[in-house]
Protein backbone atom coordinates (compact mmCIF):
# COMPACT_ATOMS: atom_id res chain seq x y z
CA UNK A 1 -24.79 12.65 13.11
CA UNK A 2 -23.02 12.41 9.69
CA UNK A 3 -22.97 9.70 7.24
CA UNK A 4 -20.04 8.79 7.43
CA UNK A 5 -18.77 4.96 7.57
CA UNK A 6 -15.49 3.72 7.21
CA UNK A 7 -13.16 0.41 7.06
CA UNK A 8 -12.31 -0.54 10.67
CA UNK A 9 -9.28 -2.14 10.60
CA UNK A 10 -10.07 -3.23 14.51
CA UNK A 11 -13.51 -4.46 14.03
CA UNK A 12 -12.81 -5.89 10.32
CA UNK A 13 -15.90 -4.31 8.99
CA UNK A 14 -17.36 -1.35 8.00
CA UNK A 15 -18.68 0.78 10.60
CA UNK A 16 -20.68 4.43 11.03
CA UNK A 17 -18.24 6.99 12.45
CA UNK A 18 -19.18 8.13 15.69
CA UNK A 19 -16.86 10.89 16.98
CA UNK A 20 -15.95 11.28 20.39
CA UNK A 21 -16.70 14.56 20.43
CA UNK A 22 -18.46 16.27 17.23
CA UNK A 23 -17.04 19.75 18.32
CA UNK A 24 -13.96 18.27 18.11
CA UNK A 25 -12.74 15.58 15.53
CA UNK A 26 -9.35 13.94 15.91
CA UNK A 27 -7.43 12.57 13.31
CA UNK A 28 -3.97 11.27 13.29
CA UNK A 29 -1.78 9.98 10.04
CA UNK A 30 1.60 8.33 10.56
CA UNK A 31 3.80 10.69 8.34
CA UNK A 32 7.47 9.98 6.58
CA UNK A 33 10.49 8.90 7.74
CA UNK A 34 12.93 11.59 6.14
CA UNK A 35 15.66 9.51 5.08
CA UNK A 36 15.14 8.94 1.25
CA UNK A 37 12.49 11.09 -1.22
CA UNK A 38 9.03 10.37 -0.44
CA UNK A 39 7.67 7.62 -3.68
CA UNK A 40 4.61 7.24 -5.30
CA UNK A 41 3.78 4.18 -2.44
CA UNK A 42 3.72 6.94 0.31
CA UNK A 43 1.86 9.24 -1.79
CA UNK A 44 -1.08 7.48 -1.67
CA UNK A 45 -1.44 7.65 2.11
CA UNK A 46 -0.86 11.52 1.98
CA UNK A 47 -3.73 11.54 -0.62
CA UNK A 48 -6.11 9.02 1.29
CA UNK A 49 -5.80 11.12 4.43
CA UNK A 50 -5.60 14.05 2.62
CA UNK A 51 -9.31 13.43 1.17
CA UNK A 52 -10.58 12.44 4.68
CA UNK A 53 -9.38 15.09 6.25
CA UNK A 54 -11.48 17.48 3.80
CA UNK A 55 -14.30 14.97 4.20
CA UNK A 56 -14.31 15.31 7.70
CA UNK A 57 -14.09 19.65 7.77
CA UNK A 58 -17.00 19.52 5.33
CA UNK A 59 -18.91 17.47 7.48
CA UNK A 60 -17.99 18.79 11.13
CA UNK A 61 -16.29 22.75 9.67
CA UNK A 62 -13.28 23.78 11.57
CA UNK A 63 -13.20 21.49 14.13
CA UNK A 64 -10.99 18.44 12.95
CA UNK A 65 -7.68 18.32 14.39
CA UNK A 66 -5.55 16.43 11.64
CA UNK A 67 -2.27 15.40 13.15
CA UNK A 68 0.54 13.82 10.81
CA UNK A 69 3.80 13.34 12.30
CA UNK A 70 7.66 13.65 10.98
CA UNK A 71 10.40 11.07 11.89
CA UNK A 72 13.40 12.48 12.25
CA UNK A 73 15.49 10.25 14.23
CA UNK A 74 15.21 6.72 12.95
CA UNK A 75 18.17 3.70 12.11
CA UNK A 76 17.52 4.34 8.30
CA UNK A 77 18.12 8.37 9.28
CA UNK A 78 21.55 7.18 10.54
CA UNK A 79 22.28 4.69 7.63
CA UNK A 80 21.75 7.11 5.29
CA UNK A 81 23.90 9.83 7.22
CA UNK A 82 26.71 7.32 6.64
CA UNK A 83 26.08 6.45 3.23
CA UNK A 84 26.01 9.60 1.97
CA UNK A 85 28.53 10.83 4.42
CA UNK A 86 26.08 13.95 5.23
CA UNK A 87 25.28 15.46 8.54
CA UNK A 88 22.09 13.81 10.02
CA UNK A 89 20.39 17.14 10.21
CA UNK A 90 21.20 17.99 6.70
CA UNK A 91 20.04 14.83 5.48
CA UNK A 92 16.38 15.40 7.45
CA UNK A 93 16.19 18.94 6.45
CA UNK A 94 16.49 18.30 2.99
CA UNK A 95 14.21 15.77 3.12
CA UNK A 96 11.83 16.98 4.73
CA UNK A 97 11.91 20.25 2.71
CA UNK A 98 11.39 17.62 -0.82
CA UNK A 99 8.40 16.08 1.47
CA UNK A 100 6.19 19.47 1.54
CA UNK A 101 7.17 20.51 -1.79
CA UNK A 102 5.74 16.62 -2.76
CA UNK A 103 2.95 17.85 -0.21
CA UNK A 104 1.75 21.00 -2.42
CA UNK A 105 2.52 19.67 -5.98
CA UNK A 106 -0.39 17.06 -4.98
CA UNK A 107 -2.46 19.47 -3.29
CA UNK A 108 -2.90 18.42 0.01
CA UNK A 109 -3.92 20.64 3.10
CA UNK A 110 -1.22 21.21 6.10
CA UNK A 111 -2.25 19.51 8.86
CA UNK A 112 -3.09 21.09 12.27
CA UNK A 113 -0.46 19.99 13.15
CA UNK A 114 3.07 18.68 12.01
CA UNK A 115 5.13 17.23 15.27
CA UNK A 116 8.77 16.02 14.83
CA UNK A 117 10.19 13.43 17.08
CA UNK A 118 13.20 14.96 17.81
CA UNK A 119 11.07 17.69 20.02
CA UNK A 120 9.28 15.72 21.78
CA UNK A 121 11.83 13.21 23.29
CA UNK A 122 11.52 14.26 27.10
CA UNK A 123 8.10 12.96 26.45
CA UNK A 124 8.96 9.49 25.37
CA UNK A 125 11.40 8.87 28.24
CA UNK A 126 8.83 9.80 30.51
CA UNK A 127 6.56 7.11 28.68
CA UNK A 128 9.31 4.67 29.12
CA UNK A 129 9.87 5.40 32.51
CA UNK A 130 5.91 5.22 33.22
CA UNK A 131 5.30 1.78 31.82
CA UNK A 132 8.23 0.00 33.85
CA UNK A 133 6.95 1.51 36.57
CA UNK A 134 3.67 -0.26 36.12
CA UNK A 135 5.50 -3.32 34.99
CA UNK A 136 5.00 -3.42 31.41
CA UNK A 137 8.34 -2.50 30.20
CA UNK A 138 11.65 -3.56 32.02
CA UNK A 139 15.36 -1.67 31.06
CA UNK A 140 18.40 -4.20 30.69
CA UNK A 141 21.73 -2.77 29.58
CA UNK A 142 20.76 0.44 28.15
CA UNK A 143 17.97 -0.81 26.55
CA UNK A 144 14.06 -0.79 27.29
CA UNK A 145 11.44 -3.17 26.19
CA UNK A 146 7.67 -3.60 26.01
CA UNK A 147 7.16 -6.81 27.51
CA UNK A 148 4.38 -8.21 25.13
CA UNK A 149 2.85 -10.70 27.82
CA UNK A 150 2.37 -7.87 29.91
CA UNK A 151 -0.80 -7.00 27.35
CA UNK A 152 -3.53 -9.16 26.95
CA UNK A 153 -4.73 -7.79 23.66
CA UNK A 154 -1.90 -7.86 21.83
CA UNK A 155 -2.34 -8.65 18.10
CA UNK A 156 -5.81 -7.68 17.88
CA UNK A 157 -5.36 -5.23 15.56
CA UNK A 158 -3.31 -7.38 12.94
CA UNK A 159 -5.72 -10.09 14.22
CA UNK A 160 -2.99 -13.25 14.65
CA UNK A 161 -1.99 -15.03 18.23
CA UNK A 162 1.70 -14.34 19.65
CA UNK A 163 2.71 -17.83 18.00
CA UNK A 164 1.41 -16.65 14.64
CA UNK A 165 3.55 -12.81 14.74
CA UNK A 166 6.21 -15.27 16.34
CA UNK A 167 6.47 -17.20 12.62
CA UNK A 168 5.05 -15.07 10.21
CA UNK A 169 7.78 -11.66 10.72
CA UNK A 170 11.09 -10.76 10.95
CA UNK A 171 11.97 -10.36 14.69
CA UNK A 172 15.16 -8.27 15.91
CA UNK A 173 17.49 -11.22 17.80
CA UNK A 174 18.54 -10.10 21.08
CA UNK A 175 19.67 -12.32 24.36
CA UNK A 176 18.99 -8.58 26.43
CA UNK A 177 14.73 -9.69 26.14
CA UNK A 178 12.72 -11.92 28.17
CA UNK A 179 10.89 -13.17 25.40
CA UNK A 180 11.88 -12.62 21.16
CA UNK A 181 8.57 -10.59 20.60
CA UNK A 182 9.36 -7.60 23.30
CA UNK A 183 10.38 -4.74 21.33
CA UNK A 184 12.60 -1.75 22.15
CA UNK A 185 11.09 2.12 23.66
CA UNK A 186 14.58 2.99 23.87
CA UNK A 187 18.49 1.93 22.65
CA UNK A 188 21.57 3.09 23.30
CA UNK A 189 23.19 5.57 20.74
CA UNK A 190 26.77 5.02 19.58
CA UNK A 191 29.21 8.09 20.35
CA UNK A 192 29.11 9.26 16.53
CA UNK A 193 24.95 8.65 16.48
CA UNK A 194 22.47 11.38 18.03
CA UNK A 195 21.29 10.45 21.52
CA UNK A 196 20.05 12.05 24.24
CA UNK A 197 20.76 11.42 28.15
CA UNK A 198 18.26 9.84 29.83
CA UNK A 199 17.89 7.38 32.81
CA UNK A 200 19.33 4.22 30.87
CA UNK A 201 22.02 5.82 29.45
CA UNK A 202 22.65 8.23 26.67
CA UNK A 203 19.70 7.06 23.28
CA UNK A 204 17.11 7.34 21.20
CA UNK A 205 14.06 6.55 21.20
CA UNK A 206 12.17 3.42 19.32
CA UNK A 207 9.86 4.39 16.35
CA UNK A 208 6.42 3.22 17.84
CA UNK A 209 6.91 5.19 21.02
CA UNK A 210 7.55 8.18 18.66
CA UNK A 211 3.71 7.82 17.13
CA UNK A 212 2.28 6.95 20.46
CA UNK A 213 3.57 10.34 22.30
CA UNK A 214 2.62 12.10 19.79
CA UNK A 215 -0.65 11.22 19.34
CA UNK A 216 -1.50 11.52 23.09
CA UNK A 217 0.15 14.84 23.29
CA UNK A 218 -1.80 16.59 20.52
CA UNK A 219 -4.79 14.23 20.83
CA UNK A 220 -5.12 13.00 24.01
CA UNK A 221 -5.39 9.24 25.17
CA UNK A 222 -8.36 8.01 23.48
CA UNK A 223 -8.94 9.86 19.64
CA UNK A 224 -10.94 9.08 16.88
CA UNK A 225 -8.75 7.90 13.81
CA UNK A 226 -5.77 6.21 13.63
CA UNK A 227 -4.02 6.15 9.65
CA UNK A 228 -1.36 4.71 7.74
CA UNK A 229 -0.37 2.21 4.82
CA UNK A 230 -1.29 -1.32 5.67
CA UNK A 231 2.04 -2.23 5.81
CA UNK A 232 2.36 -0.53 9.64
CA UNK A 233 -0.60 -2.74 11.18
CA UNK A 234 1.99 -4.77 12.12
CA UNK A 235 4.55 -4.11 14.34
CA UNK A 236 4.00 -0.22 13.93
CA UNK A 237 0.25 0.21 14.89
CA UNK A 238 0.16 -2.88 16.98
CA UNK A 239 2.72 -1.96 18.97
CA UNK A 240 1.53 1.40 19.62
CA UNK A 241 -2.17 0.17 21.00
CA UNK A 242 0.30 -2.01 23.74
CA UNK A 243 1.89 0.89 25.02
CA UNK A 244 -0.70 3.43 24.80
CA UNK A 245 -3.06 1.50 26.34
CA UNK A 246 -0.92 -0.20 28.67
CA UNK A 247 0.37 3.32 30.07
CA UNK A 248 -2.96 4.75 30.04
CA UNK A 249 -5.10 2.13 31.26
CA UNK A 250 -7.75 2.96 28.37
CA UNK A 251 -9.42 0.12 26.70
CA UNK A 252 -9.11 1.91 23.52
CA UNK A 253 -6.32 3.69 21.63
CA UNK A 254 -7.44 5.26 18.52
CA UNK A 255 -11.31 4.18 18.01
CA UNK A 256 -10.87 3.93 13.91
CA UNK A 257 -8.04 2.51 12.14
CA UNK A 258 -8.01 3.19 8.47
CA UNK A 259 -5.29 1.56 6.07
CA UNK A 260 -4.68 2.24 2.79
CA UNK A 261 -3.65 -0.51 0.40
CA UNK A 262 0.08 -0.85 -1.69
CA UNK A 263 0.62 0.88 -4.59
CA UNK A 264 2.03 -2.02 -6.81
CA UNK A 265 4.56 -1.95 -10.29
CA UNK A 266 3.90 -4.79 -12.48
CA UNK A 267 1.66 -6.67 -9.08
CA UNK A 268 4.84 -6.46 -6.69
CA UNK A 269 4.48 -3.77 -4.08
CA UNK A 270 6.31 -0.20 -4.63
CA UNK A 271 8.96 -0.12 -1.73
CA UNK A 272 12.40 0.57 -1.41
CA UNK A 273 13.77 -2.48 -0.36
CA UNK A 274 12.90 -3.73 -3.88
CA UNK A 275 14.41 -1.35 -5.73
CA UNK A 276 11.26 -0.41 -7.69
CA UNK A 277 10.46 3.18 -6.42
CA UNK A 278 9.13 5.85 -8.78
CA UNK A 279 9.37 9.01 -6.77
CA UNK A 280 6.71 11.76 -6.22
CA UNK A 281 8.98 14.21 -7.76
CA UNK A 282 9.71 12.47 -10.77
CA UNK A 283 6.06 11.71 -11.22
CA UNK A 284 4.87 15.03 -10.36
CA UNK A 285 7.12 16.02 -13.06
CA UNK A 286 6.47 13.78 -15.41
CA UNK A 287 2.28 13.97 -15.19
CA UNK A 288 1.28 16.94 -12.90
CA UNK A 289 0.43 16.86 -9.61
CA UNK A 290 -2.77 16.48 -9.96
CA UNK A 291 -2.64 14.17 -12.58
CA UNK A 292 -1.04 11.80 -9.52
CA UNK A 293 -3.27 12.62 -7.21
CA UNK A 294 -6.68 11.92 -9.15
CA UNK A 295 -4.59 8.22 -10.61
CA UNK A 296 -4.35 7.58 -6.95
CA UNK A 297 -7.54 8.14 -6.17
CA UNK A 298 -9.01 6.03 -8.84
CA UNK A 299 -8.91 2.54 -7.00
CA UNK A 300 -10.74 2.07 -3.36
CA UNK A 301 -8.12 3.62 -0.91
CA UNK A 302 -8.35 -0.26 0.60
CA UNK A 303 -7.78 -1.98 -2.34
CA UNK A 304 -3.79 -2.38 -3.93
CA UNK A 305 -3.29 0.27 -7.07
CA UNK A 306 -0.73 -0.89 -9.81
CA UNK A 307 0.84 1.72 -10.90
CA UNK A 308 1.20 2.38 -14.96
CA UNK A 309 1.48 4.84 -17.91
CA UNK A 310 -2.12 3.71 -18.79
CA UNK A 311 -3.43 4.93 -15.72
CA UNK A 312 -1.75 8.00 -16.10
CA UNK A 313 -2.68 9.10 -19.25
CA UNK A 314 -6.02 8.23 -18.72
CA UNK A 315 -6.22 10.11 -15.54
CA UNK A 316 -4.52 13.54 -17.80
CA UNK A 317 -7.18 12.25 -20.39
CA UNK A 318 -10.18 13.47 -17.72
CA UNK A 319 -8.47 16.15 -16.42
CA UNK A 320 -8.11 17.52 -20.36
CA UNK A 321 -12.03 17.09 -20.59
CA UNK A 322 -13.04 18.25 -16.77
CA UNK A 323 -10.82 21.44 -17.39
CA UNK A 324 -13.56 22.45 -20.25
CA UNK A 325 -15.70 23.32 -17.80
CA UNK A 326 -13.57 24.92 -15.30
CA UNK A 327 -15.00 27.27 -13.47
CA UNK A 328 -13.06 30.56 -11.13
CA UNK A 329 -16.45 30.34 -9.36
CA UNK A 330 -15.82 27.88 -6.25
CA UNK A 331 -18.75 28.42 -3.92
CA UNK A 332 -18.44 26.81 -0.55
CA UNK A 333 -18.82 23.02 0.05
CA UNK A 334 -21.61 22.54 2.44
CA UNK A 335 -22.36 19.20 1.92
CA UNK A 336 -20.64 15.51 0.90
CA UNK A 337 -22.17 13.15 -1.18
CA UNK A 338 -23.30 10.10 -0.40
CA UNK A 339 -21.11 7.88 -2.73
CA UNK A 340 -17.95 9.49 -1.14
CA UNK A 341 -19.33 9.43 2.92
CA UNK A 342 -19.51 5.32 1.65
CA UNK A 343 -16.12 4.82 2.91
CA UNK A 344 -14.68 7.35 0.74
CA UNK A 345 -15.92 5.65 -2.58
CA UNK A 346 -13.44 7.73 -5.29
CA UNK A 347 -14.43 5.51 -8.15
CA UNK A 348 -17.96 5.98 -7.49
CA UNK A 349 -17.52 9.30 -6.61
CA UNK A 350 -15.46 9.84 -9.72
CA UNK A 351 -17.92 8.36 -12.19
CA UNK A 352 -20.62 10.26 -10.17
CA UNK A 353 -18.45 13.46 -11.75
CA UNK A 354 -18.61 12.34 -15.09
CA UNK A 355 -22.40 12.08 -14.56
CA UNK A 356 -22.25 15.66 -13.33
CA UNK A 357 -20.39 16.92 -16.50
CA UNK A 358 -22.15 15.53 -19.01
CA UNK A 359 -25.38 17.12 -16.99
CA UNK A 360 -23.27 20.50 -16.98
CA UNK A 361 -22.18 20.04 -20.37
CA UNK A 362 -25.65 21.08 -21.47
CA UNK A 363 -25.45 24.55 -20.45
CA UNK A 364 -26.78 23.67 -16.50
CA UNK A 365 -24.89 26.43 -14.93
CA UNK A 366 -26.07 25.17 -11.13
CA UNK A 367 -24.73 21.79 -12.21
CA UNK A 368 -21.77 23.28 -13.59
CA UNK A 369 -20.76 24.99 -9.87
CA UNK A 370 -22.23 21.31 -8.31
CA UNK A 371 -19.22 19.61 -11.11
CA UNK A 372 -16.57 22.36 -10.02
CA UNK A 373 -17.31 21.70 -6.16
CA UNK A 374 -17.34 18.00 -6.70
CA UNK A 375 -14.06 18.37 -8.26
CA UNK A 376 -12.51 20.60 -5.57
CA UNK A 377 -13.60 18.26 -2.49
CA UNK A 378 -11.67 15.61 -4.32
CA UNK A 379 -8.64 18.16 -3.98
CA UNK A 380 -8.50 18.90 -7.97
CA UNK A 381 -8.69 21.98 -9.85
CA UNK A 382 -6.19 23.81 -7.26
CA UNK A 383 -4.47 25.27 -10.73
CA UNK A 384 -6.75 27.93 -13.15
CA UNK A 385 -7.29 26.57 -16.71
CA UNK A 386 -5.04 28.92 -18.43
CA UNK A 387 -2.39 27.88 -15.94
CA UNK A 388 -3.72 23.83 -16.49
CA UNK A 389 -3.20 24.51 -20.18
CA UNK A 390 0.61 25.91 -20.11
CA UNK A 391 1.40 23.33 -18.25
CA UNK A 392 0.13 20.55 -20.45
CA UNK A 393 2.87 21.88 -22.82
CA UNK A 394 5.53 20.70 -20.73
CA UNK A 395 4.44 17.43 -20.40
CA UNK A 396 5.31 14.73 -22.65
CA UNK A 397 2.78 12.92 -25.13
CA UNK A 398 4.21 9.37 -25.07
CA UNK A 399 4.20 6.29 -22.37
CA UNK A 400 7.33 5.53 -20.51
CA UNK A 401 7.48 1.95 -22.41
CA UNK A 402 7.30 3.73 -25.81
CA UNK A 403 10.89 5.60 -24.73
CA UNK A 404 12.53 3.16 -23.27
CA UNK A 405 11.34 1.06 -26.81
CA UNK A 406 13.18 3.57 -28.80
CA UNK A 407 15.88 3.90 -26.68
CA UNK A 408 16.72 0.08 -27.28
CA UNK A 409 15.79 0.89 -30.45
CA UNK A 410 18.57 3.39 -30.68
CA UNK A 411 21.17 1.18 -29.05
CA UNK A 412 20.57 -1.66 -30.94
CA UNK A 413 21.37 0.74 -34.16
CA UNK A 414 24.75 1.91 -32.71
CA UNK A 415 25.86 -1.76 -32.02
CA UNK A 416 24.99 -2.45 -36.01
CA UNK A 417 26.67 0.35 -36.59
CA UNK A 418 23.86 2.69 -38.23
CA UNK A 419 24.60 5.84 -36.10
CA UNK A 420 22.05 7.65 -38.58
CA UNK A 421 19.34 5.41 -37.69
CA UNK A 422 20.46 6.29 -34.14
CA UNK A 423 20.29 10.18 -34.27
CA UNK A 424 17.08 9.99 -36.28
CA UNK A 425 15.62 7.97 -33.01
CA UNK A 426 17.08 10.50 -31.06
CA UNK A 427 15.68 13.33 -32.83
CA UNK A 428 12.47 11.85 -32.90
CA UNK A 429 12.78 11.42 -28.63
CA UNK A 430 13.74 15.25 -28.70
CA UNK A 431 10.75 16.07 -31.08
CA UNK A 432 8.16 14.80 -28.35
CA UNK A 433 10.46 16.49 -25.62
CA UNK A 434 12.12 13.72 -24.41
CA UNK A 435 15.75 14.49 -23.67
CA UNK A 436 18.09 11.43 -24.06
CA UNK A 437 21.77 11.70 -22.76
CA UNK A 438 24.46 8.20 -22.29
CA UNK A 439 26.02 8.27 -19.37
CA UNK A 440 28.66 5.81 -17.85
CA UNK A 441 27.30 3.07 -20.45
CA UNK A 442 23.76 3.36 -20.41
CA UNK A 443 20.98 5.95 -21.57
CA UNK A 444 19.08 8.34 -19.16
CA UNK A 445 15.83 10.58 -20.24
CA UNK A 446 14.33 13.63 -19.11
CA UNK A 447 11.61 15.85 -20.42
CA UNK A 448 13.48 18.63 -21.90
């Protein structure tokens, strides 16, 4: 039996992972939905997951199934067809395509598997059909809906009564439900929306059936670990126990569930709705990949990250230093430490590297390949040092608050009319390779 212990979300507390079955380790991670590039917010969950999954093959070898699924038919799929007036398969392809380029800049593993929704939909209108035959769901008008009474456990997961979920979130309005918390395993699709024919009527599916038929197909009914943000305990992952369990009569759905905390600009949560997105692209270009991936790794996966130049350039600060003793030597990984089987402890593990290089900086070559190995189960050091070194060139030198300081700078010059000043600034910018360019009334940048 490993080491191992992690955050139960279920249970509250921290607990010793016990597989199910140590030959064969389950592992499921709800993936994106590919309507908008992936940010910075839902790189930290690929990361997290990322980490446990090579955790987990270290511990057990080959044996971990790692399951991480792709929604590609969703009501924010749709919107953005419209918006952008682009086909709905164009939109996901491309997408999805920016998604596993975002996956390999930050060096994480492919999953076992990678299901989409749109090929398993025969599956989830057999779920449907399943649970109102066993009376938890009931169809009215096209529509079906889990009927929330029907499961006595609901909201164990996020921990709150039905009166408590009933005031505390946003609940979809509709006279077709029994009671305001059901919510929809299936909707009818508009003429001009994808839909498939099924016996309600010709839909689409509801996003927590998606997760829940996937799960069971590749994982069966009762798996190991459950993942995601902590922003999909509730509905997402709450609503998925109900209906798993419901239609399989299993007391338990997943056995772990491990949430990973926001990743926050100036203390408000990184999210879309907000505005306040910093994509993984643009920060992959900006820093490195890795560079990303080792700043998101530097706070307890549970704990909220705020996201900042200062963390960034400290984080390309220790990669500078690790990279001086770099080693083409890799060695295999037989064993995890300690600090990291703590419920995947980065910053202990982290400083625990530090320790390691100043030991290896000695001229310890066995603590040298120990540093290297340390580094690589953290998923770092994926580029050689001559490579690690070119591309240090093409980064930029300077925070994002020191350019957008001169580029006021610059503006406030052209408004006084010193248009020298102004190129000088601009110059300068260019001189550190930052590219400025005005555009429709205000100033853009770009590393050059």
């Amino acid at each position: 039996m490993s080491n191992l212990q992690l955050t139960n979300s279920l249970s509250k507390k921290k607990e010793v992972f016990k597989p199910i079955n140590s030959k064969k380790i389950s592992l499921y991670a709800c993936g994106p939905t590919v309507y908008d590039n992936p940010h910075v917010g839902n790189a930290r969950s690929l990361v997290v997951f990322d980490l446990l999954y090579r955790v987990l093959k270290t511990v057990y070898g080959s044996n971990v199934n790692y399951v991480r699924n792709i929604t590609d038919v969703d009501d924010k799929i749709i919107e953005a067809s419209k918006k952008n007036n682009k086909d709905l398969k164009q939109i996901t392809n491309e997408i999805t395509k920016v998604f596993h380029e975002n996956c390999k800049s930050l060096n994480c593993l492919k999953p076992t598997v990678e299901p989409k929704a749109t090929e398993h939909i025969k599956e989830m209108i057999d779920m449907s059909s399943s649970l109102i035959s066993k009376g938890f769901a009931y169809a009215n008008q096209g529509h079906v809906y889990f009927a929330v009474n029907s499961f006595k456990d609901y909201g164990k997961l996020s921990n709150k009564n039905l009166d408590e979920l009933k005031a505390g979130n946003r609940i979809e309005i509709s006279n077709l439900k029994k009671n305001p918390m059901d919510f929809v395993l299936w909707k009818p699709s508009k003429d001009q929306d994808p839909g498939w024919e099924s016996p309600w009527g010709r839909g689409r599916p509801g996003w927590h059936l998606e997760c829940s038929v996937m799960s069971e197909k590749y994982l069966g009914k009762n798996f190991d670990i459950h993942g995601g943000g902590l922003d999909l305990i509730f509905p997402h992952h709450e609503n998925e126990i109900a209906q798993s369990c419901s239609n399989n009569n299993t007391k338990n759905f997943a056995n772990y569930w491990v949430h990973n905390g926001f990743v926050t600009i100036n203390k408000e949560k990184m999210s879309k709705s907000l505005g306040n997105i910093i994509t993984i692209s643009d920060a992959v270009q900006k820093y490195s990949g890795q560079v990303v991936r080792l700043a998101l790794l530097s706070a307890h996966y549970s704990q909220p990250l705020d996201w900042n130049d200062e963390l960034l350039l400290n984080q390309k600060g220790v990669l500078d230093k690790w990279y001086n003793l770099y080693s083409e030597e890799k060695g295999e990984i037989t064993e995890v430490d300690e600090i990291l089987l703590d419920d995947l402890n980065t910053p202990g593990y982290i400083a625990k590297i530090h320790e390691l290089y100043n030991e290896a900086s000695k001229g310890n070559d066995k603590k040298k390949l120990k540093f290297n190995q340390a580094c690589r189960l953290l998923g770092l050091f994926n580029i050689s040092k001559n490579d690690w070194e070119n591309s240090k060139k093409r980064k930029i030198s300077v925070s994002e608050s020191y350019i957008i300081k001169k580029i006021e700078e610059r503006a406030k010059a052209k408004n006084n009319g010193n248009f020298s000043l102004a190129d000088e600034i601009r110059e300068e910018l260019l001189s550190k390779g930052i590219l400025i360019e005005d555009q429709k009334g205000k100033t853009i940048w770009k590393i050059k």
